[in-house]
N, C-alpha and C. Protein backbone atom coordinates (compact mmCIF):
# COMPACT_ATOMS: atom_id res chain seq x y z
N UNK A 1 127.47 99.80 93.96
CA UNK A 1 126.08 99.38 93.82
C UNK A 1 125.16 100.50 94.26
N UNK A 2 124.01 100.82 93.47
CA UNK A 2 122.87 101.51 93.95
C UNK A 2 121.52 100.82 93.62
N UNK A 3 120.64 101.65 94.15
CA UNK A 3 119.32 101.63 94.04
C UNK A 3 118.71 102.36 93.46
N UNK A 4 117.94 102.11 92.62
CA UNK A 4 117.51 103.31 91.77
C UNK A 4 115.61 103.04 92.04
N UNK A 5 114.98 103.86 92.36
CA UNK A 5 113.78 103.82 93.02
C UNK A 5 112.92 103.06 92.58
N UNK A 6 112.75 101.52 93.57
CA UNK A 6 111.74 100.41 93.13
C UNK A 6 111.80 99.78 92.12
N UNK A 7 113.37 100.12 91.16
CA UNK A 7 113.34 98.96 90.06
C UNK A 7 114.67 98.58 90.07
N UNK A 8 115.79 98.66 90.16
CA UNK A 8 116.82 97.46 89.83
C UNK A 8 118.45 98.10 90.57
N UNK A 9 119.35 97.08 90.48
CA UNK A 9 120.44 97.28 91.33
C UNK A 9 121.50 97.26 89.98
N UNK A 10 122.14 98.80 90.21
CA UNK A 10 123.26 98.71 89.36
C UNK A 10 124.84 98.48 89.97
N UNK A 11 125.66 97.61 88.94
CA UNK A 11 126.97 97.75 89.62
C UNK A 11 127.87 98.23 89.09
N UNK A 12 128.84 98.88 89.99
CA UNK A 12 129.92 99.96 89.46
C UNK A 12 129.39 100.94 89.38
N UNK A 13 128.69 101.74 89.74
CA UNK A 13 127.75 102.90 89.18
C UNK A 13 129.07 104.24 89.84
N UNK A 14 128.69 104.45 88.90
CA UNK A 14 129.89 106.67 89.21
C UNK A 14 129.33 106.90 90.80
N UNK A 15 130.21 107.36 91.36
CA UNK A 15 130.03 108.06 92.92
C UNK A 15 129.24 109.47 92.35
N UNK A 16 128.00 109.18 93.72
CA UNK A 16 126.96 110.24 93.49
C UNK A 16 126.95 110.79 94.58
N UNK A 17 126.53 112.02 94.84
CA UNK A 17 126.39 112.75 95.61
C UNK A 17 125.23 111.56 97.16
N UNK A 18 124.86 111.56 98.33
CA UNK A 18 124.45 110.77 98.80
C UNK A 18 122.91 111.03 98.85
N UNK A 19 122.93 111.78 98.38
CA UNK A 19 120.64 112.93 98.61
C UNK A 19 120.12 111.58 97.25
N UNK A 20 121.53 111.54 96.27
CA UNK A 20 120.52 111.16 94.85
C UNK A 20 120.63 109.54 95.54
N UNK A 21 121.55 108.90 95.66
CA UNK A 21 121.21 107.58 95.81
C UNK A 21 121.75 107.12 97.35
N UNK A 22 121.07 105.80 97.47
CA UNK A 22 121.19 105.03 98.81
C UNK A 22 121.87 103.91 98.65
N UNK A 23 123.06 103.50 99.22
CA UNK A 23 124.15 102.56 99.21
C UNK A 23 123.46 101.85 100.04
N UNK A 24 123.14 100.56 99.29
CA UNK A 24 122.87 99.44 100.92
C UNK A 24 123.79 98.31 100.39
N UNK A 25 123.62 97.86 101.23
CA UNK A 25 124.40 96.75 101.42
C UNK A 25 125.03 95.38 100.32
N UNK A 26 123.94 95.19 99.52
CA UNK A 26 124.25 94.19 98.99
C UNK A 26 122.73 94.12 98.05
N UNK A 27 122.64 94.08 96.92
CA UNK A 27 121.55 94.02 95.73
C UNK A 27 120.72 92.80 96.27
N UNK A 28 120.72 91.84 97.17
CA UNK A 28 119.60 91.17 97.59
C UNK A 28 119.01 92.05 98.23
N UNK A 29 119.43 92.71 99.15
CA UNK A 29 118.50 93.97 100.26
C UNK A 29 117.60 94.90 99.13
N UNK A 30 118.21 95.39 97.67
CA UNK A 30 117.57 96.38 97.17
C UNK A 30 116.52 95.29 96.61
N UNK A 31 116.11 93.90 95.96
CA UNK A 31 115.79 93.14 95.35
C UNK A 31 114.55 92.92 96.42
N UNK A 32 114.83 92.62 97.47
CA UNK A 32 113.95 92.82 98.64
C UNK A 32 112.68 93.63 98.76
N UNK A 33 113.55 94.83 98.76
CA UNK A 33 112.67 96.07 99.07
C UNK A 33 111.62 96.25 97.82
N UNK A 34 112.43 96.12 96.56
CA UNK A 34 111.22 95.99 95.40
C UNK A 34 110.52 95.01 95.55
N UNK A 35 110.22 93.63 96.05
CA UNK A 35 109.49 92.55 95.98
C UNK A 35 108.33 93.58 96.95
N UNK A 36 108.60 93.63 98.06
CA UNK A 36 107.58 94.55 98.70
C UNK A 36 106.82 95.83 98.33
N UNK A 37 107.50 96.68 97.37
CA UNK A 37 106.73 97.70 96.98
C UNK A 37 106.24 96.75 95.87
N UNK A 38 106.23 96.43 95.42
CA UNK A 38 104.91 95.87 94.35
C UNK A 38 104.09 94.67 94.69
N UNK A 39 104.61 94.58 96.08
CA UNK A 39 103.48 93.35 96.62
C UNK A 39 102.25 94.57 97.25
N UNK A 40 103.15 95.46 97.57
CA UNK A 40 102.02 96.68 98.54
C UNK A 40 100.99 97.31 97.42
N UNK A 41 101.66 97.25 96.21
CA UNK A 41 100.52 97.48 95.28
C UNK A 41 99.99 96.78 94.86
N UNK A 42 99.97 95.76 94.44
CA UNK A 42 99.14 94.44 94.69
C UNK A 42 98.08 94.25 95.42
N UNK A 43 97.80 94.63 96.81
CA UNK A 43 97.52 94.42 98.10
C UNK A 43 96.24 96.01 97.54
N UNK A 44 96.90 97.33 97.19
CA UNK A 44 96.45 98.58 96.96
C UNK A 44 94.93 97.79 96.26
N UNK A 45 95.43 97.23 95.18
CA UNK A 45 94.75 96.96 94.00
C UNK A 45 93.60 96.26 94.30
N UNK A 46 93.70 95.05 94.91
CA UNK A 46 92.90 94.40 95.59
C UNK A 46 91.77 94.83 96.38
N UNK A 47 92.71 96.05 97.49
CA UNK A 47 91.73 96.42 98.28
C UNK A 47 90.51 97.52 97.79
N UNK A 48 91.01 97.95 96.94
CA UNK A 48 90.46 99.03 96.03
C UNK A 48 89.09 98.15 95.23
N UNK A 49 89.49 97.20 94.53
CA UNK A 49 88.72 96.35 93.90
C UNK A 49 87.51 96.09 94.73
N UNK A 50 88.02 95.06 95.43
CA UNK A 50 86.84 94.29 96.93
C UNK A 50 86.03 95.52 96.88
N UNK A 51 86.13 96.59 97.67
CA UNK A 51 85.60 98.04 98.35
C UNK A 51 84.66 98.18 97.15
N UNK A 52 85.32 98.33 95.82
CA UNK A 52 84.25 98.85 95.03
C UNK A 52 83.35 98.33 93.61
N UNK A 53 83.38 96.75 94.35
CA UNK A 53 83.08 96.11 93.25
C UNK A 53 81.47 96.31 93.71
N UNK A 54 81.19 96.13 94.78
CA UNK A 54 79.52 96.46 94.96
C UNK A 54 78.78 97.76 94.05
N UNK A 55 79.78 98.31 93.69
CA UNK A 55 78.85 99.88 93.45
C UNK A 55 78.67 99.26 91.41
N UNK A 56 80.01 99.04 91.23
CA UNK A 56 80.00 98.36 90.14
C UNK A 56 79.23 97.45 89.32
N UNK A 57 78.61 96.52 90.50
CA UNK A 57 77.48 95.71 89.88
C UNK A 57 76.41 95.70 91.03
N UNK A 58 75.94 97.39 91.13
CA UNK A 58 74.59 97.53 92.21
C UNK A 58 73.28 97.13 91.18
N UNK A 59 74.08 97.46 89.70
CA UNK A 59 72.42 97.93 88.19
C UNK A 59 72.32 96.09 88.61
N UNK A 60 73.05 94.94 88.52
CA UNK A 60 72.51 93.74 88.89
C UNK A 60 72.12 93.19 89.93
N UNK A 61 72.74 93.81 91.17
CA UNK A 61 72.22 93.12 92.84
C UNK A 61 70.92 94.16 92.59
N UNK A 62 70.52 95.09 92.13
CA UNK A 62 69.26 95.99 92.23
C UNK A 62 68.22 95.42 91.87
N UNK A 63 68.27 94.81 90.75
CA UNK A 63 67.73 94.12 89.95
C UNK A 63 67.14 92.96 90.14
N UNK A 64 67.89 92.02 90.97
CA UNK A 64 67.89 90.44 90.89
C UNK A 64 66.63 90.63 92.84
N UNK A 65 67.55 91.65 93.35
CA UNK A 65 66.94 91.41 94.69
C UNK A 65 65.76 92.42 95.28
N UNK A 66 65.52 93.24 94.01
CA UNK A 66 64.51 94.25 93.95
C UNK A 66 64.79 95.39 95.23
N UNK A 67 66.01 95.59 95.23
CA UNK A 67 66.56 96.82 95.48
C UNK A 67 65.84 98.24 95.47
N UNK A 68 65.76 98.78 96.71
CA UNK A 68 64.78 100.63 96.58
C UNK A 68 66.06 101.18 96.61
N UNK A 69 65.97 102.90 96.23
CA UNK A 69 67.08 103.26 96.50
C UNK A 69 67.39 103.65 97.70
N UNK A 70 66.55 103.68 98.97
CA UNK A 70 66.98 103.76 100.29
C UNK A 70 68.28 102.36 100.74
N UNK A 71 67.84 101.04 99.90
CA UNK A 71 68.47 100.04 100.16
C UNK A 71 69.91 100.43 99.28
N UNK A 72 69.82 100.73 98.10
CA UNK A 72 71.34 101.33 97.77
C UNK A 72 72.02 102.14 98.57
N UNK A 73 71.72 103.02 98.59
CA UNK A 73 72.10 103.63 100.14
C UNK A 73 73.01 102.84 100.84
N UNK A 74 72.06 102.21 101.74
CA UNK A 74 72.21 101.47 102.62
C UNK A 74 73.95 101.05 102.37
N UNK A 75 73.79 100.34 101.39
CA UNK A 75 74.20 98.86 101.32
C UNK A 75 75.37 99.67 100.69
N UNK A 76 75.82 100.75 100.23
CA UNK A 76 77.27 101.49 99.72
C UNK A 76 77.90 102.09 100.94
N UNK A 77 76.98 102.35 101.55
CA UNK A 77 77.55 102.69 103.12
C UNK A 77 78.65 102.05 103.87
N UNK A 78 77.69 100.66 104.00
CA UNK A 78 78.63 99.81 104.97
C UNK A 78 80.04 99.66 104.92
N UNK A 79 80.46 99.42 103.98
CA UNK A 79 81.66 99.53 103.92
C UNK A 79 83.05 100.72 104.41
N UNK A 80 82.26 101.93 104.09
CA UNK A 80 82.91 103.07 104.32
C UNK A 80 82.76 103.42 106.18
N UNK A 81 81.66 102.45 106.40
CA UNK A 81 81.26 103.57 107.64
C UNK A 81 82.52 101.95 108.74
N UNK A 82 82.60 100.85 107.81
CA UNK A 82 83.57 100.53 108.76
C UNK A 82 84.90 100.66 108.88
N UNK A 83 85.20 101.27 107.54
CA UNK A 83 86.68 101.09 107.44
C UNK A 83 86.88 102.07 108.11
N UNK A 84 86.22 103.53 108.38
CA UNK A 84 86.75 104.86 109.17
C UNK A 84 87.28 104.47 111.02
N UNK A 85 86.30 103.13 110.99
CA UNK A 85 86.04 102.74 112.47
C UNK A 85 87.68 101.88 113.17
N UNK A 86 88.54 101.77 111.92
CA UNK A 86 89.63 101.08 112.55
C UNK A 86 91.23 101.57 112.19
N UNK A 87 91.01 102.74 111.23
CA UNK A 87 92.62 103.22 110.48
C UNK A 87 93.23 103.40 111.67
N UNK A 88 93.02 104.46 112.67
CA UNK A 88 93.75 104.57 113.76
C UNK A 88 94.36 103.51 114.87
N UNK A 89 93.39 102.66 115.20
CA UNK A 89 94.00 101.38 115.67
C UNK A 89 94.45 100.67 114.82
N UNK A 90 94.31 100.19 113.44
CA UNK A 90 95.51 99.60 112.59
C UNK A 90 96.52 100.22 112.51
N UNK A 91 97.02 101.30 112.50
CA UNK A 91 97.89 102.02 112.34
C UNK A 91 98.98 101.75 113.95
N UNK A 92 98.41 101.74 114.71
CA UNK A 92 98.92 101.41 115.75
C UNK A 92 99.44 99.90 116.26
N UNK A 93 98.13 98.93 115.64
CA UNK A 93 98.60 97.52 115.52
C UNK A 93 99.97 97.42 114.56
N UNK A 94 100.40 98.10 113.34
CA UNK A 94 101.02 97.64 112.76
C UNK A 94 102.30 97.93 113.33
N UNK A 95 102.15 99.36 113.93
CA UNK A 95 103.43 99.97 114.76
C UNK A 95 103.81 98.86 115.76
N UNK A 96 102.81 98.41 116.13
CA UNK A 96 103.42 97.14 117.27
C UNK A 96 103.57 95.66 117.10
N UNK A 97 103.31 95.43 115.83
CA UNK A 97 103.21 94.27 115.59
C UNK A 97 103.98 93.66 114.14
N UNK A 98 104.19 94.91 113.56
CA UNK A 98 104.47 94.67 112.22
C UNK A 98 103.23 94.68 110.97
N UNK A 99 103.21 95.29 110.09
CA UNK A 99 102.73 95.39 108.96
C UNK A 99 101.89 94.01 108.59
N UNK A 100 103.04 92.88 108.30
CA UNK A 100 103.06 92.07 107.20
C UNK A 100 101.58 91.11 108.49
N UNK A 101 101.51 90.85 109.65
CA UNK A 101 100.22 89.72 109.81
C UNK A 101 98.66 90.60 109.75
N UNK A 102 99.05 92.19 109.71
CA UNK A 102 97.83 93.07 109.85
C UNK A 102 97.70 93.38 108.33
N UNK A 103 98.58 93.03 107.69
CA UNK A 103 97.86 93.36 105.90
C UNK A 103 97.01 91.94 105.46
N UNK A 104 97.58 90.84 105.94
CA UNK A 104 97.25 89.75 105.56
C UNK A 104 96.06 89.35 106.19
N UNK A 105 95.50 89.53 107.76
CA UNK A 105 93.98 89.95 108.31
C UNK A 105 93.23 90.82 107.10
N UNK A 106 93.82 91.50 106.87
CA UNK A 106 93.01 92.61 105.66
C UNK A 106 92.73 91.51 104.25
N UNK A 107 93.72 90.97 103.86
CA UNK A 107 93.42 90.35 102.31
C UNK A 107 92.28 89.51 102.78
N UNK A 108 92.66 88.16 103.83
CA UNK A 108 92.03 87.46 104.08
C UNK A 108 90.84 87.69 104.03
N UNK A 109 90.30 88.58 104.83
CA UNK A 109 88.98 89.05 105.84
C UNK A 109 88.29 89.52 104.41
N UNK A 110 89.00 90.41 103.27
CA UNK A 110 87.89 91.14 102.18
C UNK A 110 87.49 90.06 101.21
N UNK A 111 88.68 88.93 101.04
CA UNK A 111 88.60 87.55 100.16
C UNK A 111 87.50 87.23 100.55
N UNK A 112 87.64 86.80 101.69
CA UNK A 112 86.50 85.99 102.32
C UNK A 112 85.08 86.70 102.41
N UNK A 113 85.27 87.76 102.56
CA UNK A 113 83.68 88.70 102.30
C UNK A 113 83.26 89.02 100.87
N UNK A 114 84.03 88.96 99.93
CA UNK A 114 83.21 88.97 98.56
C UNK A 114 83.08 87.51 98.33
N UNK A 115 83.80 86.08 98.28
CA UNK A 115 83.27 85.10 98.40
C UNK A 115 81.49 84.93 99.26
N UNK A 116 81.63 85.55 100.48
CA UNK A 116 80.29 85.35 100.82
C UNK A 116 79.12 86.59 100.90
N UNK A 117 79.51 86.84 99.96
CA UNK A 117 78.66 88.16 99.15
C UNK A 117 77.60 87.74 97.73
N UNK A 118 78.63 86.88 97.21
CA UNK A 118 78.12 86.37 96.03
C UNK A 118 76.96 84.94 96.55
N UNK A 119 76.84 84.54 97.74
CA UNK A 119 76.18 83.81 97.83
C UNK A 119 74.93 84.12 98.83
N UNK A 120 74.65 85.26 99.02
CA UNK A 120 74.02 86.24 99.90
C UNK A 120 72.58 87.11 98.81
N UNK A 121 71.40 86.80 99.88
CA UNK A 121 70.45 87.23 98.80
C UNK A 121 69.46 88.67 100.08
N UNK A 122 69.95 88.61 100.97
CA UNK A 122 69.37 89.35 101.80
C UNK A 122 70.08 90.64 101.93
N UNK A 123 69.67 91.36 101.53
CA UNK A 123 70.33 93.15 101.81
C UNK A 123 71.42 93.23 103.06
N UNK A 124 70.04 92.85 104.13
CA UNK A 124 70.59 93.30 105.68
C UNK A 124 72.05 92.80 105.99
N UNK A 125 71.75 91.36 105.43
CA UNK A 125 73.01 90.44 105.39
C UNK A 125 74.21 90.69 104.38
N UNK A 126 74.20 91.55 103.96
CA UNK A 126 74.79 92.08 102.49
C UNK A 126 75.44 93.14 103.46
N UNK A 127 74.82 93.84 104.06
CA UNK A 127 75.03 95.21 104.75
C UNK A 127 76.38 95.03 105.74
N UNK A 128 76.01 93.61 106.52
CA UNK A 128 76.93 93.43 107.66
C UNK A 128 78.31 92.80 107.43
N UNK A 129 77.94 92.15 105.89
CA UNK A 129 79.50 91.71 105.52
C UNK A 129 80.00 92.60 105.16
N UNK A 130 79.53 94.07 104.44
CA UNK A 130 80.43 95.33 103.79
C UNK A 130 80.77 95.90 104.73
N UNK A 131 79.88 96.00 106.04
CA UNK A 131 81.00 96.37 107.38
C UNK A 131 81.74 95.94 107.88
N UNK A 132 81.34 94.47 107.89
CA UNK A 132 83.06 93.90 108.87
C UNK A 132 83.68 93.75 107.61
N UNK A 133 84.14 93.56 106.49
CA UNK A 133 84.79 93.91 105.16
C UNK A 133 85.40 95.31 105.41
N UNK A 134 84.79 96.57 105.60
CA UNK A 134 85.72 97.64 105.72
C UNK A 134 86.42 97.52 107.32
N UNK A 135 85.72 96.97 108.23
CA UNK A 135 86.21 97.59 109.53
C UNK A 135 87.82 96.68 109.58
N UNK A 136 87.58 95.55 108.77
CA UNK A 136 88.81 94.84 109.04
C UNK A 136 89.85 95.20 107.45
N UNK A 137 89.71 95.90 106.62
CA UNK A 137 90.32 96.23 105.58
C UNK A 137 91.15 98.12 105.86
N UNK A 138 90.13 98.42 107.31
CA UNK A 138 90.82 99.89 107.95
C UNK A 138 92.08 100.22 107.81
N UNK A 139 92.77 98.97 108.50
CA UNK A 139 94.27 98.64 109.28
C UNK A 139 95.23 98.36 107.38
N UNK A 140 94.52 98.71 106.47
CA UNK A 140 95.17 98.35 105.06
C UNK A 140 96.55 99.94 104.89
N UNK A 141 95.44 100.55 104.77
CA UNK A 141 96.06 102.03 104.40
C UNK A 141 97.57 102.23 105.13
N UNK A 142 96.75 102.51 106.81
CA UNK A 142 98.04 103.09 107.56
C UNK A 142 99.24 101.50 107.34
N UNK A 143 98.73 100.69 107.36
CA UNK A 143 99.87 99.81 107.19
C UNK A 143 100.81 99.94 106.14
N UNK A 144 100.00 100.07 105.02
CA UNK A 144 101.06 100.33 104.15
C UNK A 144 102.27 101.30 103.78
N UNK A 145 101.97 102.62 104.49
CA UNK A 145 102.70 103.64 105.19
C UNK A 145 103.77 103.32 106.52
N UNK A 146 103.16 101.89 106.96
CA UNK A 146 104.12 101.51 108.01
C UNK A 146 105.56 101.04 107.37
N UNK A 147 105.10 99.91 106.38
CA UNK A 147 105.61 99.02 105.68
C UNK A 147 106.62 99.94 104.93
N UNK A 148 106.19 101.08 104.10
CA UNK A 148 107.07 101.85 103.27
C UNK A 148 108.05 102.53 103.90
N UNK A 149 107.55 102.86 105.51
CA UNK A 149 108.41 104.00 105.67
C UNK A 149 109.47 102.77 106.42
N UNK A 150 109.29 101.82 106.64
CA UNK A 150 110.47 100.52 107.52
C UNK A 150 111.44 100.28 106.08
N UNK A 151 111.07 99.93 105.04
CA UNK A 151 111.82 99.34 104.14
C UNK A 151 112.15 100.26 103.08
N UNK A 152 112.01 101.34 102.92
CA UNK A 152 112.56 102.27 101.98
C UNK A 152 113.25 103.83 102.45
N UNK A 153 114.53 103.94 101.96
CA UNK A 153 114.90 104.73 102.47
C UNK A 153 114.42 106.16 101.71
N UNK A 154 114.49 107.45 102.70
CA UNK A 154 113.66 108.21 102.40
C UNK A 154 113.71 109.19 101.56
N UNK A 155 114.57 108.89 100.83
CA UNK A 155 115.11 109.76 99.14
C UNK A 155 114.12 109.11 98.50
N UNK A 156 114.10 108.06 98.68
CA UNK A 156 113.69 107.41 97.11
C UNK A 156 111.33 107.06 97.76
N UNK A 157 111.57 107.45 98.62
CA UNK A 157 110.59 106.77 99.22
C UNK A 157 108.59 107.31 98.72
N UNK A 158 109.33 108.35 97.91
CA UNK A 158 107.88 108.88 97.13
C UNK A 158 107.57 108.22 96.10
N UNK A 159 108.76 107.78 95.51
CA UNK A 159 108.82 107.15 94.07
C UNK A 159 108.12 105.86 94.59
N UNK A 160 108.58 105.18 95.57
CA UNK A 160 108.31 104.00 95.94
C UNK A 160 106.91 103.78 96.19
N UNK A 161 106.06 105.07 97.11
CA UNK A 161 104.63 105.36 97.31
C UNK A 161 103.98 105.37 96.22
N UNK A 162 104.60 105.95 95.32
CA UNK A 162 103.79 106.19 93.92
C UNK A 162 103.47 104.90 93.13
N UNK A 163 104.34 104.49 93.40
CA UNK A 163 104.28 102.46 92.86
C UNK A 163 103.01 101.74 93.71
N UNK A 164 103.36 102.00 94.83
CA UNK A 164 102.82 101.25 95.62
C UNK A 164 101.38 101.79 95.44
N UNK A 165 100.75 103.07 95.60
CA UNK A 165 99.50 103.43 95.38
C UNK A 165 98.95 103.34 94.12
N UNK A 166 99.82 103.29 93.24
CA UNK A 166 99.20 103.11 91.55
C UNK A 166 98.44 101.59 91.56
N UNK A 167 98.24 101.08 92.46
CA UNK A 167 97.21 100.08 92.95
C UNK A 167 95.72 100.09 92.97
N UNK A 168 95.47 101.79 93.74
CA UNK A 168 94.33 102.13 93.84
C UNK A 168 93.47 102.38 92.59
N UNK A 169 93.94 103.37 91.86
CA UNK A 169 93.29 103.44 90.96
C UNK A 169 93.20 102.33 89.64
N UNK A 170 93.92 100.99 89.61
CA UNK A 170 93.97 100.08 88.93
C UNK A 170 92.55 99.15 89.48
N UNK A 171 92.57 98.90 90.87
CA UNK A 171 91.66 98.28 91.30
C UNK A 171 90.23 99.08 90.97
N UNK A 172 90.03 100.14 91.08
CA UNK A 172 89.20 100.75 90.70
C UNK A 172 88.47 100.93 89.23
N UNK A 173 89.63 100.71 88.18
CA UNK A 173 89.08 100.47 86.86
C UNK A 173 88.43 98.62 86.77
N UNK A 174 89.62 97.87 87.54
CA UNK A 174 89.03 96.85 87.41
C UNK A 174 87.44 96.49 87.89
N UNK A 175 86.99 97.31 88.70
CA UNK A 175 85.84 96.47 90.02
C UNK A 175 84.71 97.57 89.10
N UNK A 176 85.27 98.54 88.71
CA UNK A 176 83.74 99.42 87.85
C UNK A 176 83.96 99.17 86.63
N UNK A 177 84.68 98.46 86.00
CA UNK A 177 84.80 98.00 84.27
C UNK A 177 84.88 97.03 83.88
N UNK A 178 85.80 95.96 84.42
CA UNK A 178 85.94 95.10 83.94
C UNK A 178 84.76 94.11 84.95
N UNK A 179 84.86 94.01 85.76
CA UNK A 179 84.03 93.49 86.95
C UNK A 179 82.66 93.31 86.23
N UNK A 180 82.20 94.27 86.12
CA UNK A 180 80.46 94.34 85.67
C UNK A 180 80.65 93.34 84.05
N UNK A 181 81.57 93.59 83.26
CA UNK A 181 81.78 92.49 82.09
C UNK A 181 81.88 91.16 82.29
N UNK A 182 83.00 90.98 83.19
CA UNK A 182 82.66 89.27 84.04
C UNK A 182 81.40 88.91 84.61
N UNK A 183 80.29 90.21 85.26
CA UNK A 183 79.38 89.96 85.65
C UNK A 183 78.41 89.62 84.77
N UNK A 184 78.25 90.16 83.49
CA UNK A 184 77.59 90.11 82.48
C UNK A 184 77.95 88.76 81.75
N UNK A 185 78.61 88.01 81.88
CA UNK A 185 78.82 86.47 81.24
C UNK A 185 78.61 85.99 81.89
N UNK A 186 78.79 85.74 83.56
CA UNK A 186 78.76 84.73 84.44
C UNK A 186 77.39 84.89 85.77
N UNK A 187 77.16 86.12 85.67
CA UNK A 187 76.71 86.44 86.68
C UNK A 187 77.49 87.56 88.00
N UNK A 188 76.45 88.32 88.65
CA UNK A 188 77.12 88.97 89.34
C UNK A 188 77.45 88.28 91.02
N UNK A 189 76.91 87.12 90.95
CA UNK A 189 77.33 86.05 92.15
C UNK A 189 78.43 85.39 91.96
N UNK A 190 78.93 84.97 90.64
CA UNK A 190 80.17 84.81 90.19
C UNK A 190 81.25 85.62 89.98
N UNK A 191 80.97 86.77 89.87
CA UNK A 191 81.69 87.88 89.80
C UNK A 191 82.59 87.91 91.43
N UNK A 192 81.38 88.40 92.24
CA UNK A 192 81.82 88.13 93.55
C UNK A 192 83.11 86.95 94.26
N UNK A 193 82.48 85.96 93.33
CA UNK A 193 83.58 85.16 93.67
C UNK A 193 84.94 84.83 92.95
N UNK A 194 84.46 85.03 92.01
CA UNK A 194 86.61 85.14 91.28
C UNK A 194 87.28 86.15 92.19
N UNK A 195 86.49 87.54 92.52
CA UNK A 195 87.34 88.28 93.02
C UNK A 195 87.93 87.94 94.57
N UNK A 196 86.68 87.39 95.03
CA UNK A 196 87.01 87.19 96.11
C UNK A 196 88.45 85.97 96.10
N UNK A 197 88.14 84.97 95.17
CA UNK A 197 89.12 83.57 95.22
C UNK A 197 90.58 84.14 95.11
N UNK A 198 90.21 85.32 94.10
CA UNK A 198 91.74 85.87 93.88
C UNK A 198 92.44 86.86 94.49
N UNK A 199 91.66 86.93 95.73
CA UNK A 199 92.31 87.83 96.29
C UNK A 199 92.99 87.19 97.64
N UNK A 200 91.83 86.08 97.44
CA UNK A 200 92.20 84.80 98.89
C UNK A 200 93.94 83.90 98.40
N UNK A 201 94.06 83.83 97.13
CA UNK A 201 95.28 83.88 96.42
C UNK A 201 96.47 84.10 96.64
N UNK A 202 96.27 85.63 96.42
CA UNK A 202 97.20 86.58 96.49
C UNK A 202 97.69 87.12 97.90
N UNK A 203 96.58 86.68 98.96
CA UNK A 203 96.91 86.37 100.36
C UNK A 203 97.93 85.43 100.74
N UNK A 204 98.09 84.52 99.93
CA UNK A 204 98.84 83.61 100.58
C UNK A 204 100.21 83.71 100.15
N UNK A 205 99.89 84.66 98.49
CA UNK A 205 101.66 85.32 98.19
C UNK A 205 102.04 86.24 98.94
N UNK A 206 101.34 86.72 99.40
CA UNK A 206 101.65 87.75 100.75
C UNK A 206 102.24 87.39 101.80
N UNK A 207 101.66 86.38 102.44
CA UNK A 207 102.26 85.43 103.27
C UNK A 207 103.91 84.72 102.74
N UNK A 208 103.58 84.29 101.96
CA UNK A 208 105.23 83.61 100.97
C UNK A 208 106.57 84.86 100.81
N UNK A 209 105.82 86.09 100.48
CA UNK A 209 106.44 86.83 99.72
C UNK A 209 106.85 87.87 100.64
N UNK A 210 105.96 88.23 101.44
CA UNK A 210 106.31 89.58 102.73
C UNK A 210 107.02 89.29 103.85
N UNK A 211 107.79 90.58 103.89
CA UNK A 211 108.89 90.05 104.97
C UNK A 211 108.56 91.24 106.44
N UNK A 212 108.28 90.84 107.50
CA UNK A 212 108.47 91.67 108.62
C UNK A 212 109.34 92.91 108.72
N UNK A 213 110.53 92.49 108.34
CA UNK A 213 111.80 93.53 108.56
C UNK A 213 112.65 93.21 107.27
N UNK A 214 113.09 94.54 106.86
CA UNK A 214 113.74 94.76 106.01
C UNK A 214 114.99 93.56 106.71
N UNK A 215 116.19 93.18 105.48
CA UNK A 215 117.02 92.20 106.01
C UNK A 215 118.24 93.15 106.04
C-alpha cells in the first residue's frame, strides 16, 4: 500500500525507493489524511472569501450608506489591521491545543461576522466587526501549517500545501466575482449573509469531519 499525495491509496504497488513514497499503516490512515487536506482548503476558501467580500461589494455599501473615501479606507483596514494582531499567538494556541478547536473559533467567529455585517448600516460598526473578524480569523493561517505539518508526512507534504492553499485564491474569485453577482440580484445585505450562513455550515463539517491527531 501507498500514498500518493492527497489523493488515493494503492494496493500491491512495486517497492519504491522510501524519499518517493510513505508506507503507513493501513489506507484508512491515508483516507484520513486526505479528508483533512481538503477540509483545510475548504476552510482556505472560506477564509479568503469572508476577508474579501467587503472590498467586492464596497461600489454597493458606498452607495447605499453614502460612503467618503476616507470611510473606504477605513473600513478595508479593519480587517487586516486585526488579523496581523493574533498569527503569532494562534500559532502558538494551536501548538498547544491542537489545530482542529482554533480553526473552528476562526470559521465560527468570520460566519458570524458577515451574517452581522449584512445587517449593519453604520460604518463605525462595520469597522469593529472587520476587526474582531480578522483578529479572530489570525490563528487561521499558522494553524493550518500546524495541522499539515501533524498529519502529512514530509515527502509528500508540498503537494499536500498546494491543495490545501488552492483555497485562497478560489475564495478570492468567489468574494470579487461571483459575490458582487449574488449581490446584484439579492442585495448586498443578502450577499453578506449566504456567505456568512455558509460558512457557519461548513463549520460544523469541520467539527464532524476534523480530527485532532492523525490516527
Amino acid at each position: 500500500q501507498v500514498w500518493l499525495p492527497g489523493i488515493f491509496c494503492i494496493r500491491d504497488a512495486p517497492t519504491v525507493t522510501p524519499k518517493a513514497v510513505v508506507v503507513p499503516s493501513s489506507c484508512r490512515a491515508m483516507k484520513a489524511r486526505n479528508v483533512q487536506v481538503w477540509l483545510l482548503m475548504g476552510v482556505r476558501l472560506l477564509c479568503q472569501c469572508n476577508r474579501l467580500n467587503v472590498g467586492g461589494l464596497m461600489p454597493l455599501l458606498a452607495a447605499e450608506l453614502g460612503m467618503s473615501v476616507q470611510d473606504k479606507g477605513r473600513l478595508l483596514s479593519a480587517f487586516p489591521l486585526g488579523y496581523m494582531t493574533t498569527q503569532v499567538l494562534g500559532g502558538a494556541a494551536s501548538d498547544a491545543y491542537g489545530g482542529k478547536p482554533v480553526m473552528l473559533l476562526a470559521l465560527v467567529s468570520i460566519g458570524l461576522g458577515s451574517v452581522v455585517l449584512g445587517s449593519l448600516s453604520d460604518t463605525l460598526a462595520m469597522w469593529a466587526v472587520m476587526f474582531l473578524m480578522g483578529v479572530l480569523e489570525g490563528p487561521s493561517y499558522p494553524t493550518s501549517g500546524v495541522l499539515l505539518g501533524r498529519w502529512v508526512p514530509s515527502g509528500e507534504r508540498a503537494s499536500a500545501t498546494a491543495i490545501a492553499e488552492a483555497g485562497g485564491p478560489l475564495g478570492a474569485l468567489i468574494a470579487l466575482f461571483l459575490t458582487p453577482q449574488l449581490a446584484s440580484q439579492l442585495g448586498w445585505r443578502w450577499a453578506f449573509r449566504i456567505c456568512g450562513g455558509g460558512t457557519l455550515a461548513f463549520a460544523a463539517l469541520w467539527q464532524g469531519g476534523a480530527a485532532r491527531a492523525p490516527p
